[in-house]
PDB file of N, CA and C in Angstrom:
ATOM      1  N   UNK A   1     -88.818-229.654 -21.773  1.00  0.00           N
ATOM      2  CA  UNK A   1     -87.455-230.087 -21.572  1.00  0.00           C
ATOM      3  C   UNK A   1     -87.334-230.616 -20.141  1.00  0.00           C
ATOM      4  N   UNK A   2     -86.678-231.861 -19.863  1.00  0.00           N
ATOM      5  CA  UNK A   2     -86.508-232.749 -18.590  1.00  0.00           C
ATOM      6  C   UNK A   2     -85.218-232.123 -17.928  1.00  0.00           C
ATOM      7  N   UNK A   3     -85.284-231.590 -16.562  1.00  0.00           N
ATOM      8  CA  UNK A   3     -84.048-231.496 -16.126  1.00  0.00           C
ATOM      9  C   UNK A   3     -82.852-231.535 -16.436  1.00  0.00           C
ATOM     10  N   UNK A   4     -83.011-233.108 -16.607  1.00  0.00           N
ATOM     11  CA  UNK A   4     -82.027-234.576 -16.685  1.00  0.00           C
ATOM     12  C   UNK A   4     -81.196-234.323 -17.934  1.00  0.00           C
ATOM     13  N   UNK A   5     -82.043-233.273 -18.825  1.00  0.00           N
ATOM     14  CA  UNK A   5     -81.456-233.106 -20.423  1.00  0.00           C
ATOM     15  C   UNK A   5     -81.056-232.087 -20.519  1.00  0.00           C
ATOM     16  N   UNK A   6     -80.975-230.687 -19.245  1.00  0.00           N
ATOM     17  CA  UNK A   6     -80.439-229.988 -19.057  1.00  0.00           C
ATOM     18  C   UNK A   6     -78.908-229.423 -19.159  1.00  0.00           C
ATOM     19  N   UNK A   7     -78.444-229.112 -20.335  1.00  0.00           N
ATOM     20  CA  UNK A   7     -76.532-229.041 -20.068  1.00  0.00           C
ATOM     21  C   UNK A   7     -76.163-228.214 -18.549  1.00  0.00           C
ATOM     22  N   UNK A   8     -75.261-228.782 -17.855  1.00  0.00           N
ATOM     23  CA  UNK A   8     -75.019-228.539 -16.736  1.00  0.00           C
ATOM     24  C   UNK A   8     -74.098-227.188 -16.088  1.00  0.00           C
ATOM     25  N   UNK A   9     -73.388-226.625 -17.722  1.00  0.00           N
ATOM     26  CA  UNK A   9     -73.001-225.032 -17.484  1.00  0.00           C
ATOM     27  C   UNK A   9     -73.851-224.611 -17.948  1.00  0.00           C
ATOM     28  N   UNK A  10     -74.761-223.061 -16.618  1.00  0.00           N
ATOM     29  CA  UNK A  10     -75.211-222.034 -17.016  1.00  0.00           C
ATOM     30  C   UNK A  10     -75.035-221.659 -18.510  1.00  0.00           C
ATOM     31  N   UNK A  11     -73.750-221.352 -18.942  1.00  0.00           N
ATOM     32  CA  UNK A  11     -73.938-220.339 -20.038  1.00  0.00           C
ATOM     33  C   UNK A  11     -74.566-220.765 -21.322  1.00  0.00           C
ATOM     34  N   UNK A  12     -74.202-222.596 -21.338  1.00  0.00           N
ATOM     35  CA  UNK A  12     -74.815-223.237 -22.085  1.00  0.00           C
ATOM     36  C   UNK A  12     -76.518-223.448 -22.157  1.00  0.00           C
ATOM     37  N   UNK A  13     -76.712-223.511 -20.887  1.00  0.00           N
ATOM     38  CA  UNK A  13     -78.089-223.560 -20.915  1.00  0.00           C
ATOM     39  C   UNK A  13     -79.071-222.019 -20.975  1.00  0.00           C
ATOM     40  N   UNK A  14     -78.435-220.897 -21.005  1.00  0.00           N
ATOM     41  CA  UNK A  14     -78.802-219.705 -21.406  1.00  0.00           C
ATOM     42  C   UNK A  14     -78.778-219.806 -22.605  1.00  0.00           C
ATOM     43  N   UNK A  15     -77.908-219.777 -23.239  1.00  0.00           N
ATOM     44  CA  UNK A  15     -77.638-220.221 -24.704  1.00  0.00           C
ATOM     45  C   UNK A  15     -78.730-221.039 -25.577  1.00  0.00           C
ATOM     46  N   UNK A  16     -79.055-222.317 -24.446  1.00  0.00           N
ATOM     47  CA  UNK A  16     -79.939-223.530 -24.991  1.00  0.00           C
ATOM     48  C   UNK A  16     -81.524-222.747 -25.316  1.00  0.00           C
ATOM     49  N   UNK A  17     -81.497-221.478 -24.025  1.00  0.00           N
ATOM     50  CA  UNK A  17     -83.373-221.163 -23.868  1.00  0.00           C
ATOM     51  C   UNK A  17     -83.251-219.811 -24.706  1.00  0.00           C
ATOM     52  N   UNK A  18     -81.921-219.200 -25.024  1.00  0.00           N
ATOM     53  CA  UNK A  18     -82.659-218.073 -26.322  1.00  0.00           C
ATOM     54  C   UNK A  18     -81.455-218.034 -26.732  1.00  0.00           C
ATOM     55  N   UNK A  19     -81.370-219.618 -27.637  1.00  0.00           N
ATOM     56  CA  UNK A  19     -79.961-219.396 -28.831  1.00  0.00           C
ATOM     57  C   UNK A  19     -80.305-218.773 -30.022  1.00  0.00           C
ATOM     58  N   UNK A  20     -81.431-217.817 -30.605  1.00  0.00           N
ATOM     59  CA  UNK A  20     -80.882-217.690 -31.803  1.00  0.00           C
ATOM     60  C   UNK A  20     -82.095-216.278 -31.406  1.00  0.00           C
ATOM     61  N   UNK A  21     -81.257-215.154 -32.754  1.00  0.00           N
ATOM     62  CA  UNK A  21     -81.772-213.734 -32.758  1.00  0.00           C
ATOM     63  C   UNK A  21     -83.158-213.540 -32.631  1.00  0.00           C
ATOM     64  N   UNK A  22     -84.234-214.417 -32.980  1.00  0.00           N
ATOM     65  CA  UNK A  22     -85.401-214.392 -33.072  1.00  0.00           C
ATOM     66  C   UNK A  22     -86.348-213.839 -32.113  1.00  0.00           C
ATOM     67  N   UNK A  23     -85.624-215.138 -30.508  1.00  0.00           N
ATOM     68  CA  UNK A  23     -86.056-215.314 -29.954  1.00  0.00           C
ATOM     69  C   UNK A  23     -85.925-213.745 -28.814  1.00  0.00           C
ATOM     70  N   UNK A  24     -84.323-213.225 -28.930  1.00  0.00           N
ATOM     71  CA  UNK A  24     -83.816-212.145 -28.009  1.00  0.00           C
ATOM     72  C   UNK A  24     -84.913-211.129 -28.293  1.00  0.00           C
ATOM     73  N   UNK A  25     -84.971-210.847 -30.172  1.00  0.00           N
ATOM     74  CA  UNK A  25     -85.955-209.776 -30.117  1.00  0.00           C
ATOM     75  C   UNK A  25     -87.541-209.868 -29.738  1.00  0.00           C
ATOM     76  N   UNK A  26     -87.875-211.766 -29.973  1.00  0.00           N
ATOM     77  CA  UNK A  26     -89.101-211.574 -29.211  1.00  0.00           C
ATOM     78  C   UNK A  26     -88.935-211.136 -27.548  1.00  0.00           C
ATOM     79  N   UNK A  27     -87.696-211.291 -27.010  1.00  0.00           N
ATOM     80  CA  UNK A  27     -87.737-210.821 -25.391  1.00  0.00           C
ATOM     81  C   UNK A  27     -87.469-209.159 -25.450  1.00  0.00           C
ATOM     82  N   UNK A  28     -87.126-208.883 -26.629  1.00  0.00           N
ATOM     83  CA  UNK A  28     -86.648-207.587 -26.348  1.00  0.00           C
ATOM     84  C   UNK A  28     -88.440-206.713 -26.636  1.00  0.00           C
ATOM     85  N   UNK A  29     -89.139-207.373 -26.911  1.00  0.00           N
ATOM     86  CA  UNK A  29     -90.855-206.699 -27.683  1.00  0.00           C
ATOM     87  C   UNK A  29     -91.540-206.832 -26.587  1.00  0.00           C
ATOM     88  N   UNK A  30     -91.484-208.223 -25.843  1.00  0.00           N
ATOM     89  CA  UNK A  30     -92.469-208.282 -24.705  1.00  0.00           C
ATOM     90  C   UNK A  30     -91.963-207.846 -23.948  1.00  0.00           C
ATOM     91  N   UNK A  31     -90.531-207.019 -23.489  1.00  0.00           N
ATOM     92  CA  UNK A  31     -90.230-206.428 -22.206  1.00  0.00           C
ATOM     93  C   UNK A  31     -90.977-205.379 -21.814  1.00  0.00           C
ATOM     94  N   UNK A  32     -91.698-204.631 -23.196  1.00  0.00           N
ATOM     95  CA  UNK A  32     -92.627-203.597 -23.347  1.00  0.00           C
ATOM     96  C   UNK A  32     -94.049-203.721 -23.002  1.00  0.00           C
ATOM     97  N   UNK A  33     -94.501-205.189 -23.052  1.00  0.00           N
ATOM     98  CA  UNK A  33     -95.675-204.902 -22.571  1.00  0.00           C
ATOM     99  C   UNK A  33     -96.093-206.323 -23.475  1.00  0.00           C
ATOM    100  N   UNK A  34     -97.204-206.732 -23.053  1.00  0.00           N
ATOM    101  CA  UNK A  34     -98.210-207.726 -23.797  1.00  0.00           C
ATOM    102  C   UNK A  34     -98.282-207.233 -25.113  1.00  0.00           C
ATOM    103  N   UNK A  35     -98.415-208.394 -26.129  1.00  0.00           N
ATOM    104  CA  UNK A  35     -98.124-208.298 -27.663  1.00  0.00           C
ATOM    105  C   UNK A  35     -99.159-209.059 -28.353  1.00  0.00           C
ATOM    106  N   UNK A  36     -99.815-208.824 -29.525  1.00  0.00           N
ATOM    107  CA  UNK A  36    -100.663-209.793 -30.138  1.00  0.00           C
ATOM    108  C   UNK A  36     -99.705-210.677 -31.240  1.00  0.00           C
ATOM    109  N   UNK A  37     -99.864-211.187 -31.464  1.00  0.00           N
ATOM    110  CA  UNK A  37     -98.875-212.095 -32.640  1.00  0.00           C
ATOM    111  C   UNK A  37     -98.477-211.038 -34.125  1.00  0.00           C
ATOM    112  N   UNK A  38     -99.720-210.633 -34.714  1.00  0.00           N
ATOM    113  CA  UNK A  38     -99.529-209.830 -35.722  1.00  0.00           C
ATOM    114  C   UNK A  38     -98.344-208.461 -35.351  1.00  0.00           C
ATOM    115  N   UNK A  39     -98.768-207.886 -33.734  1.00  0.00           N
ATOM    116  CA  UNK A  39     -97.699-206.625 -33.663  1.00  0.00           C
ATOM    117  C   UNK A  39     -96.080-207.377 -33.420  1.00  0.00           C
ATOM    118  N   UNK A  40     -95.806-208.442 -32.755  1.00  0.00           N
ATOM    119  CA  UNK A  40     -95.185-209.049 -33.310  1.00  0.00           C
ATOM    120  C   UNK A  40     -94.088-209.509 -34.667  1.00  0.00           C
ATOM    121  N   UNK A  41     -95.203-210.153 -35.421  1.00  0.00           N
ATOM    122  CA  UNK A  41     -94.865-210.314 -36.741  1.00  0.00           C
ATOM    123  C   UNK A  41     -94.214-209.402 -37.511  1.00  0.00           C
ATOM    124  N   UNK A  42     -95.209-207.654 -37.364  1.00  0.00           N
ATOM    125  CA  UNK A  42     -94.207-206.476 -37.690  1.00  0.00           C
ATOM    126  C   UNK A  42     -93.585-205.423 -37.311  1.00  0.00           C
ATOM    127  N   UNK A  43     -93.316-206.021 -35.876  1.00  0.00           N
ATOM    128  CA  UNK A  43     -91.828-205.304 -35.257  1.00  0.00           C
ATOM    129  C   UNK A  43     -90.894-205.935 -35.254  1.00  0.00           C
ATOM    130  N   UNK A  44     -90.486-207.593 -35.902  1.00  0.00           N
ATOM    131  CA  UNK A  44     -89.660-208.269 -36.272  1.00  0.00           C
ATOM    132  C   UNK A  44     -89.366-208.297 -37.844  1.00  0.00           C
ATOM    133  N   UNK A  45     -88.441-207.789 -38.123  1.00  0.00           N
ATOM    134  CA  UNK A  45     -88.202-207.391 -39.471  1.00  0.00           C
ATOM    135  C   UNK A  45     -87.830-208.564 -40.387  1.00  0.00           C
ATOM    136  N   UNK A  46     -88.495-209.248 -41.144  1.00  0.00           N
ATOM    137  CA  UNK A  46     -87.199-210.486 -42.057  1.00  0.00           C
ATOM    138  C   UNK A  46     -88.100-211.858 -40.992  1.00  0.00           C
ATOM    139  N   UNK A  47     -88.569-211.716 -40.265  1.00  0.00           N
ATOM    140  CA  UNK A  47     -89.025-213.140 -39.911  1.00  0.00           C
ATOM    141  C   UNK A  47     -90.638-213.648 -40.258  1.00  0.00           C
ATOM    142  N   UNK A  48     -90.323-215.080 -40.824  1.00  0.00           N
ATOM    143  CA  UNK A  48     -91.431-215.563 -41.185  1.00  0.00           C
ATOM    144  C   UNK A  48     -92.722-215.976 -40.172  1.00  0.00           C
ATOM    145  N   UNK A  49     -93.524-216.093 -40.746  1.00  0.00           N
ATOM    146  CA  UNK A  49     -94.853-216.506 -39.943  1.00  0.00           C
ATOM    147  C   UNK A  49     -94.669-217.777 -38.804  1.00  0.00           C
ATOM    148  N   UNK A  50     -93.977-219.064 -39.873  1.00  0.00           N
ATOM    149  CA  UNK A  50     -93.660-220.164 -39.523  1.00  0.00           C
ATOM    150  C   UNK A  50     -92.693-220.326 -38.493  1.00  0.00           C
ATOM    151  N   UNK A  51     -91.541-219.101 -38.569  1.00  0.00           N
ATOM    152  CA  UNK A  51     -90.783-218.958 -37.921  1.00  0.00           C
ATOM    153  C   UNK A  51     -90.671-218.345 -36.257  1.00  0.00           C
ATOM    154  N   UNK A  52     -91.811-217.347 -36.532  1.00  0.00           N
ATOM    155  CA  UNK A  52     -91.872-216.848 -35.124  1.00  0.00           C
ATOM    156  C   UNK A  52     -92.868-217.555 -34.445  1.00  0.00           C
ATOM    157  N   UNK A  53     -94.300-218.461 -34.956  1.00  0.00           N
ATOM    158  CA  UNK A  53     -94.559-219.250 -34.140  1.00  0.00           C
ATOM    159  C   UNK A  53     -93.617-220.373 -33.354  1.00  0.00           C
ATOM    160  N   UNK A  54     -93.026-220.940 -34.086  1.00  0.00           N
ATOM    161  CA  UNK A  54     -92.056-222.215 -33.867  1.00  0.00           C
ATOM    162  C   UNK A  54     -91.485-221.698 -32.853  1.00  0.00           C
ATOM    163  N   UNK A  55     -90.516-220.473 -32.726  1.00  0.00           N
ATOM    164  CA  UNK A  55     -89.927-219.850 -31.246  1.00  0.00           C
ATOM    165  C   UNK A  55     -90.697-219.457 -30.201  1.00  0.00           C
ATOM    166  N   UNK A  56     -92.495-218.521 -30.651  1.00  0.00           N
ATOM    167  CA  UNK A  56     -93.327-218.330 -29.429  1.00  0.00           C
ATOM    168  C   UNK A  56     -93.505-220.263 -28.853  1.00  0.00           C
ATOM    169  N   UNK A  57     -93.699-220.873 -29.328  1.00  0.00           N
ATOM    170  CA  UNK A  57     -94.066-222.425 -28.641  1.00  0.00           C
ATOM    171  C   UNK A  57     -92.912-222.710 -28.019  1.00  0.00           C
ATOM    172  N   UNK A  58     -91.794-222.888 -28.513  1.00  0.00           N
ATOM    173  CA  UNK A  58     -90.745-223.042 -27.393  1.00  0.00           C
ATOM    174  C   UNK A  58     -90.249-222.462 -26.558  1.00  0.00           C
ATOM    175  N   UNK A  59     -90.393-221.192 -26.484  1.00  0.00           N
ATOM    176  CA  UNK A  59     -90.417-220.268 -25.321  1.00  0.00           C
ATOM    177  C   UNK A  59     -91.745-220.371 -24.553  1.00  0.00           C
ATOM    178  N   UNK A  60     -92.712-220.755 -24.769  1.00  0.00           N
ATOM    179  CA  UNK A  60     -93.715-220.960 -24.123  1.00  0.00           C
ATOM    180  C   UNK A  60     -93.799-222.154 -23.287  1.00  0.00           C
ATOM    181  N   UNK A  61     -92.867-223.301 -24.360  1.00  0.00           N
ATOM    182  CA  UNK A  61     -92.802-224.743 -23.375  1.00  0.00           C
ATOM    183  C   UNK A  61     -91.749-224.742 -22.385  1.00  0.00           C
ATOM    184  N   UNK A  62     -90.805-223.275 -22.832  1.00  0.00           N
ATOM    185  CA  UNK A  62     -89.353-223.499 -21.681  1.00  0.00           C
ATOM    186  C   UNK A  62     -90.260-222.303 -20.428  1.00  0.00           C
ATOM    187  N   UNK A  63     -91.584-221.744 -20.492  1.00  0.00           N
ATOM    188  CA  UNK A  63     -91.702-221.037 -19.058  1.00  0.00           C
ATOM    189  C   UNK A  63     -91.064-219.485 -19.199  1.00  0.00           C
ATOM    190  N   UNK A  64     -90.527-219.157 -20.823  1.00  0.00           N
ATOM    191  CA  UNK A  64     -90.312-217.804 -21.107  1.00  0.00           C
ATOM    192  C   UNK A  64     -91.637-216.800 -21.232  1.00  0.00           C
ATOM    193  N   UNK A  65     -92.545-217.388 -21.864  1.00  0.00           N
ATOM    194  CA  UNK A  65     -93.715-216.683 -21.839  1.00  0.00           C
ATOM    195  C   UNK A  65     -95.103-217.367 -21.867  1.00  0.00           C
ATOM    196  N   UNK A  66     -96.017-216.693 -21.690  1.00  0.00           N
ATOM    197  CA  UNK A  66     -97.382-217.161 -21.801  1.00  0.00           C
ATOM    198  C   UNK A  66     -98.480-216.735 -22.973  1.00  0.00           C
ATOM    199  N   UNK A  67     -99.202-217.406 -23.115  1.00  0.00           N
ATOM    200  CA  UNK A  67    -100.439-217.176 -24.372  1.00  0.00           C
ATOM    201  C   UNK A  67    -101.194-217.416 -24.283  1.00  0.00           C
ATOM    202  N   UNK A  68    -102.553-216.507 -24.547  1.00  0.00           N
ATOM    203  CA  UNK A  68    -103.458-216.200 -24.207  1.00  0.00           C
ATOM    204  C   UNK A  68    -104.075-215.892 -25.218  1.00  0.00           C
ATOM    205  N   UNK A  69    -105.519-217.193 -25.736  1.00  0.00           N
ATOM    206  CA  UNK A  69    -105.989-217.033 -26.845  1.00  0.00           C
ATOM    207  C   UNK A  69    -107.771-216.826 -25.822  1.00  0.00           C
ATOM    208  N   UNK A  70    -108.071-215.656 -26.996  1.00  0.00           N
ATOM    209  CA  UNK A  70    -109.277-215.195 -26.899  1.00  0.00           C
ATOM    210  C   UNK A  70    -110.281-215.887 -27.738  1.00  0.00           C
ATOM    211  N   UNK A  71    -111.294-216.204 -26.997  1.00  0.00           N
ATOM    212  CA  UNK A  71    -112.519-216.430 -27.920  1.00  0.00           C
ATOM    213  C   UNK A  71    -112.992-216.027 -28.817  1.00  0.00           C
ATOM    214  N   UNK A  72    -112.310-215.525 -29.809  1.00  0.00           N
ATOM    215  CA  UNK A  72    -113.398-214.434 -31.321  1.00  0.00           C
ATOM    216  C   UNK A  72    -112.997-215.227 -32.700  1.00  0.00           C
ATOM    217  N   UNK A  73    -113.473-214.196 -33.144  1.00  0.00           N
ATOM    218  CA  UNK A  73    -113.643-214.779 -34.761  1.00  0.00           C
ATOM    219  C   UNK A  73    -113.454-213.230 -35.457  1.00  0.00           C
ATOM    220  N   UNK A  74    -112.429-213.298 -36.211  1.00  0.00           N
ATOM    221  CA  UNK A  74    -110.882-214.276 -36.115  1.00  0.00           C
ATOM    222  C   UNK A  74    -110.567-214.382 -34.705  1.00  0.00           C
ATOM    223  N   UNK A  75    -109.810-215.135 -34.132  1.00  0.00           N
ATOM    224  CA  UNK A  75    -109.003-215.639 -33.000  1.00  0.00           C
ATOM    225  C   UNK A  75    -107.896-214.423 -32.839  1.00  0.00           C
ATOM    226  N   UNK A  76    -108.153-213.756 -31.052  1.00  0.00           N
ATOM    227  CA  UNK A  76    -107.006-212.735 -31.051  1.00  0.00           C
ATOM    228  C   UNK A  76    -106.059-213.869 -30.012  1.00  0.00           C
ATOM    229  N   UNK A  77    -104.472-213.800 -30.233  1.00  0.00           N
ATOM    230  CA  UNK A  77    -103.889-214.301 -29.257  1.00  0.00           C
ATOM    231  C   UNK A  77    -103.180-213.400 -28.614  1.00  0.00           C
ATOM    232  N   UNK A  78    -102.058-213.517 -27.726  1.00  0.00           N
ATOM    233  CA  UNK A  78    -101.717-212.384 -27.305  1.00  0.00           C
ATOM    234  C   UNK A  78    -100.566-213.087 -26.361  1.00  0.00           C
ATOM    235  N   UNK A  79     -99.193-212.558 -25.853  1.00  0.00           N
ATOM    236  CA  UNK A  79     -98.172-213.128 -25.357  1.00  0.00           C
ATOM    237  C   UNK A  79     -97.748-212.492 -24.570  1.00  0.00           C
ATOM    238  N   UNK A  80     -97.431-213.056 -23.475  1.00  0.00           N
ATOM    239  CA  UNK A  80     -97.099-211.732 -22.541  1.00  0.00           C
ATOM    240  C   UNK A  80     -95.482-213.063 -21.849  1.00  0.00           C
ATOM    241  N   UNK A  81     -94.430-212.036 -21.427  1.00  0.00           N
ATOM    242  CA  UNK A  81     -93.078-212.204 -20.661  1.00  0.00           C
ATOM    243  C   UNK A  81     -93.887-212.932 -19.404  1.00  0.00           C
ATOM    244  N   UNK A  82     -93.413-214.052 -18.791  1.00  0.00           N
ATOM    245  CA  UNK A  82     -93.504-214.401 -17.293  1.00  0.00           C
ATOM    246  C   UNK A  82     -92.546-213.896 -16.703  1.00  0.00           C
ATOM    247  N   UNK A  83     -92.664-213.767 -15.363  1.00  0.00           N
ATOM    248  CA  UNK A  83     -91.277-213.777 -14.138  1.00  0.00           C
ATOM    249  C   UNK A  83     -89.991-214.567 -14.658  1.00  0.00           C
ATOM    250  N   UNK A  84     -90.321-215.732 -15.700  1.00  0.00           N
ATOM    251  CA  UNK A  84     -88.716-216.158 -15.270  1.00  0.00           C
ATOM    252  C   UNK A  84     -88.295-215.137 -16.834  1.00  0.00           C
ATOM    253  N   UNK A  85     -89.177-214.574 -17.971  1.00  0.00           N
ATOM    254  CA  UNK A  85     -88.560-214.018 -19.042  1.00  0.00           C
ATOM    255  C   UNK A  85     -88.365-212.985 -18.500  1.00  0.00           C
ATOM    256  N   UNK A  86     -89.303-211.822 -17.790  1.00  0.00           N
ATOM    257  CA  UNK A  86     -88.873-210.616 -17.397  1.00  0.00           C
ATOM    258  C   UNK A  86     -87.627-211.039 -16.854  1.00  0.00           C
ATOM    259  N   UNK A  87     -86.716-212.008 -16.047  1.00  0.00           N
ATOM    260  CA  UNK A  87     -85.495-211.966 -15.266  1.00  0.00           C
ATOM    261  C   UNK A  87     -84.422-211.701 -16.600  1.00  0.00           C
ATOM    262  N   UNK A  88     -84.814-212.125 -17.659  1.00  0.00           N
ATOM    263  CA  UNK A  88     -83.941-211.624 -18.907  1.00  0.00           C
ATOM    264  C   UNK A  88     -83.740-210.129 -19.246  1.00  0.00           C
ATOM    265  N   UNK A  89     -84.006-209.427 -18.689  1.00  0.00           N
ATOM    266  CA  UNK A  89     -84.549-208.351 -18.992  1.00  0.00           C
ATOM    267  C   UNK A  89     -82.780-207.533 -18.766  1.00  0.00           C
ATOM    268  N   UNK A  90     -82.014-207.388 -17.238  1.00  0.00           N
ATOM    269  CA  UNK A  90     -80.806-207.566 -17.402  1.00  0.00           C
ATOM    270  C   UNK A  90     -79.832-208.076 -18.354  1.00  0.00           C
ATOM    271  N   UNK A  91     -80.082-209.063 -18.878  1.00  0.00           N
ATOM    272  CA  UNK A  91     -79.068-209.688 -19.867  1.00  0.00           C
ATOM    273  C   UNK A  91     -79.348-208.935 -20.992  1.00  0.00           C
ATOM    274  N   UNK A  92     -80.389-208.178 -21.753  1.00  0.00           N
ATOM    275  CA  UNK A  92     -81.059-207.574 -22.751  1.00  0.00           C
ATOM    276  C   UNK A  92     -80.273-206.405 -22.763  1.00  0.00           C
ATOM    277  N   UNK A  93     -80.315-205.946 -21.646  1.00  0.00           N
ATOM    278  CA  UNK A  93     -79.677-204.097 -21.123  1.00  0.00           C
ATOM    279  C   UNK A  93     -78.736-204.674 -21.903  1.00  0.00           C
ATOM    280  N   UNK A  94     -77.656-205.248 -20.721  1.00  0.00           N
ATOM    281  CA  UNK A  94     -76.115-205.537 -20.727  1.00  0.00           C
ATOM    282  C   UNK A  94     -75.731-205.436 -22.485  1.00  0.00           C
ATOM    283  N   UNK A  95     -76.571-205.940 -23.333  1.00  0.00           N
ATOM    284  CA  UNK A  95     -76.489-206.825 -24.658  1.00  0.00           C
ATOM    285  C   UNK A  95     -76.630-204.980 -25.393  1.00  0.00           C
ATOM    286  N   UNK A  96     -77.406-204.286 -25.243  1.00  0.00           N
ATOM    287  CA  UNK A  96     -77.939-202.827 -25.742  1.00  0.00           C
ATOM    288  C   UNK A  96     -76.636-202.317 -25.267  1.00  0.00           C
ATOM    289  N   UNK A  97     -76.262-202.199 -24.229  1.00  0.00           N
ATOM    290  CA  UNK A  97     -75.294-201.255 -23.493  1.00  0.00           C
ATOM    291  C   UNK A  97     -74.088-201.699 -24.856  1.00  0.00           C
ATOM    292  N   UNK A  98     -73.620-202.637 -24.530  1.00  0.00           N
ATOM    293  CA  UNK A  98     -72.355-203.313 -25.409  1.00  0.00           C
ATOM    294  C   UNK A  98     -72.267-203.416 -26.772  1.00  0.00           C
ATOM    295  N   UNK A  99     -73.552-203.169 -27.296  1.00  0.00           N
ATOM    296  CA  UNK A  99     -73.859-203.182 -28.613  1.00  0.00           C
ATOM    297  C   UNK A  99     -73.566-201.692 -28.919  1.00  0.00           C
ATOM    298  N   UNK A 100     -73.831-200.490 -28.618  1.00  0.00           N
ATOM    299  CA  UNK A 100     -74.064-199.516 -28.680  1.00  0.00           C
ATOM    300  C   UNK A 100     -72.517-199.160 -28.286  1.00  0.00           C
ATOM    301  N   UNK A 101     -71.836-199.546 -27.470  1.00  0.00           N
ATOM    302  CA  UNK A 101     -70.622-199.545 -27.034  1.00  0.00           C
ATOM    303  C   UNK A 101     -69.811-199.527 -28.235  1.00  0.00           C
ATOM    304  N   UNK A 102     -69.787-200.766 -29.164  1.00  0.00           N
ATOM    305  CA  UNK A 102     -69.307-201.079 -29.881  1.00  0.00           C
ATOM    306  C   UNK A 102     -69.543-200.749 -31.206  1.00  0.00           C
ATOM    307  N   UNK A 103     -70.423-200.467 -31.446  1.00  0.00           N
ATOM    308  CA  UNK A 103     -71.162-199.638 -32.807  1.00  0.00           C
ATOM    309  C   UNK A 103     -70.248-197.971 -32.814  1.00  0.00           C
ATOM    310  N   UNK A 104     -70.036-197.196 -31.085  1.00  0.00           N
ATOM    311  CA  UNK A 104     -69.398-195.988 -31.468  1.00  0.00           C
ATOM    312  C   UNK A 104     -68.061-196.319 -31.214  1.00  0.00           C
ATOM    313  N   UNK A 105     -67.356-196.910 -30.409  1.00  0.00           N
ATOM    314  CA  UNK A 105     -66.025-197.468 -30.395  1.00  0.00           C
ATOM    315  C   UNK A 105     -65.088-198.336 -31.162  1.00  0.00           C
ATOM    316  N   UNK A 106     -65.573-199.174 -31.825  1.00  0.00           N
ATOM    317  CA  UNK A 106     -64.978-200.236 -32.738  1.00  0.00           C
ATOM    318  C   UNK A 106     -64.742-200.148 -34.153  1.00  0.00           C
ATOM    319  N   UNK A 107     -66.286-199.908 -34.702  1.00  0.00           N
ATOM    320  CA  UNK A 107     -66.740-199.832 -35.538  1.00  0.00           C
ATOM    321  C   UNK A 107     -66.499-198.459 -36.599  1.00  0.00           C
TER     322      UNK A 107
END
């Protein structure tokens, strides 16, 4: 993604780099530690194969995380949070705190 194509409010462009549930719980898996794709695959409940690659690549092309494919047979890969995904890591709390908030208060 070019700067230039950047929407120019924050909240939008937070929005733009982890708009949809997929992606939060892949930030919410790697906050724990480096992940192989398969542990992945089944600590995300309901998501397809096709599906969680398609979000690891674009989080990978926006600088959310990194991948790291090993030489074997079968092929191990493995994904780990960078500095700018660990900075998500706050917004994740906030999101748990309020969720949980609202699950015993509202609900």
């Amino acid at each position: 993604m070019l700067k230039k194509d950047l929407p120019p409010c924050p909240v939008e462009l937070t929005l733009l780099l982890i708009s949809n549930k997929w992606k939060i719980l892949i930030i919410r898996d790697l906050l724990k530690g480096t992940k192989r794709f398969s542990e992945l695959k089944k600590s995300i409940t309901n998501i397809s194969q096709k599906v969680l690659t398609s979000n690891l690549r674009e989080m990978e092309e926006n600088g959310l995380l990194s991948r790291k494919v090993y030489p074997e047979v079968p092929p191990r890969v493995e994904y780990t949070l960078t500095k700018v995904g660990y900075s998500l890591e706050p917004l994740l709390t906030d999101m748990d705190k309020w969720g949980t908030w609202y699950r015993n208060e509202v609900i």
